[in-house]
Protein backbone atom coordinates (compact mmCIF):
# COMPACT_ATOMS: atom_id res chain seq x y z
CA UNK A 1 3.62 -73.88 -60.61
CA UNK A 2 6.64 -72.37 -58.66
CA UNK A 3 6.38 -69.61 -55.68
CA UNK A 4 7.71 -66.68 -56.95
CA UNK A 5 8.92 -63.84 -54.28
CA UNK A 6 9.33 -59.90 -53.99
CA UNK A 7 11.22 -58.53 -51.24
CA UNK A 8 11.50 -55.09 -50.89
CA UNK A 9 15.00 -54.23 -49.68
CA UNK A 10 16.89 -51.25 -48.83
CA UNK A 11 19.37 -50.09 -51.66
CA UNK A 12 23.44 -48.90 -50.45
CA UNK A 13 21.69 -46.66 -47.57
CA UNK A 14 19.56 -44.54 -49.30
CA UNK A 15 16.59 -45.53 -51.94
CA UNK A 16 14.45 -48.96 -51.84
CA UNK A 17 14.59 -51.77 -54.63
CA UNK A 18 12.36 -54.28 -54.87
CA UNK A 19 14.49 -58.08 -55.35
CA UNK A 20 13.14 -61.00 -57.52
CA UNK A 21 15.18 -64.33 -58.70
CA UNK A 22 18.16 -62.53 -57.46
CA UNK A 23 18.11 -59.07 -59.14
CA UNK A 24 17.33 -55.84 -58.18
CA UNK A 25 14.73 -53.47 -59.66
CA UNK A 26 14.19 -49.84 -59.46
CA UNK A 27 15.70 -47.00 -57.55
CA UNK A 28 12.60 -46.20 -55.33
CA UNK A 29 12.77 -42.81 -52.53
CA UNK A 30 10.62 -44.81 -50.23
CA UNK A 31 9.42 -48.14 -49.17
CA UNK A 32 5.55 -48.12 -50.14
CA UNK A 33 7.13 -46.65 -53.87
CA UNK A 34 8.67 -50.18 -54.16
CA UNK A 35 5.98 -51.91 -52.63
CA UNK A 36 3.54 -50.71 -55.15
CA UNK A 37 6.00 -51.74 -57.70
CA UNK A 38 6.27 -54.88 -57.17
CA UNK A 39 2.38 -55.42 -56.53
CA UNK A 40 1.78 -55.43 -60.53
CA UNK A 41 3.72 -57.81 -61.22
CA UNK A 42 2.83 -60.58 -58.10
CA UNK A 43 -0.71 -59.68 -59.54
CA UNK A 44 0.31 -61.31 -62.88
CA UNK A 45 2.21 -64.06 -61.04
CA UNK A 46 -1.10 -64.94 -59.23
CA UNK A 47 -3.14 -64.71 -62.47
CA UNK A 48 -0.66 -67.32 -63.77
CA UNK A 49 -1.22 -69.62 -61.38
CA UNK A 50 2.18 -69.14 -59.37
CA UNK A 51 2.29 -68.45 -55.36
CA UNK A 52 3.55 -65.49 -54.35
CA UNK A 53 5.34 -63.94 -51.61
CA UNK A 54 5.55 -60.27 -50.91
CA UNK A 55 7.85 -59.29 -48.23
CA UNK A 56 8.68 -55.55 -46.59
CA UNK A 57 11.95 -54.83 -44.40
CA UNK A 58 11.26 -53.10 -41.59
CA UNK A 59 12.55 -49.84 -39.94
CA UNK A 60 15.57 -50.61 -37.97
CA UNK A 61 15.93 -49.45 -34.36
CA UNK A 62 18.44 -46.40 -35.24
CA UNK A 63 16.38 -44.88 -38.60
CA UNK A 64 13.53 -42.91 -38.28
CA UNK A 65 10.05 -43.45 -39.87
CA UNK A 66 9.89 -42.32 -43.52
């Protein structure tokens, strides 16, 4: 089976969308909102026999902590 990835990106500035083969999901006010997201479906990935990556940006230098 493939590797199947969800990166969690931020969205034009403002909101967090989580990215998989290419597209962007969801309109999410914070980070962990997207992160949890995208956790259901890597769960049904995994049960499918696929590996999966989850990956988080991190807080630039210049934006505070949410």
């Amino acid at each position: 089976m493939a590797r199947v990835y969800y990166s969690i990106v931020r969205m034009n500035g403002s909101g967090w969308a989580v990215r998989h083969d290419g597209k962007l999901a969801g309109d999410y006010a914070t980070k962990e909102a997207a992160f949890e997201a995208a956790i259901g479906p890597a769960s049904r990935a995994i049960k499918e026999g696929h590996a999966v990556t989850v990956s988080v940006e991190g807080t630039e230098a210049n934006e505070p902590p949410l």
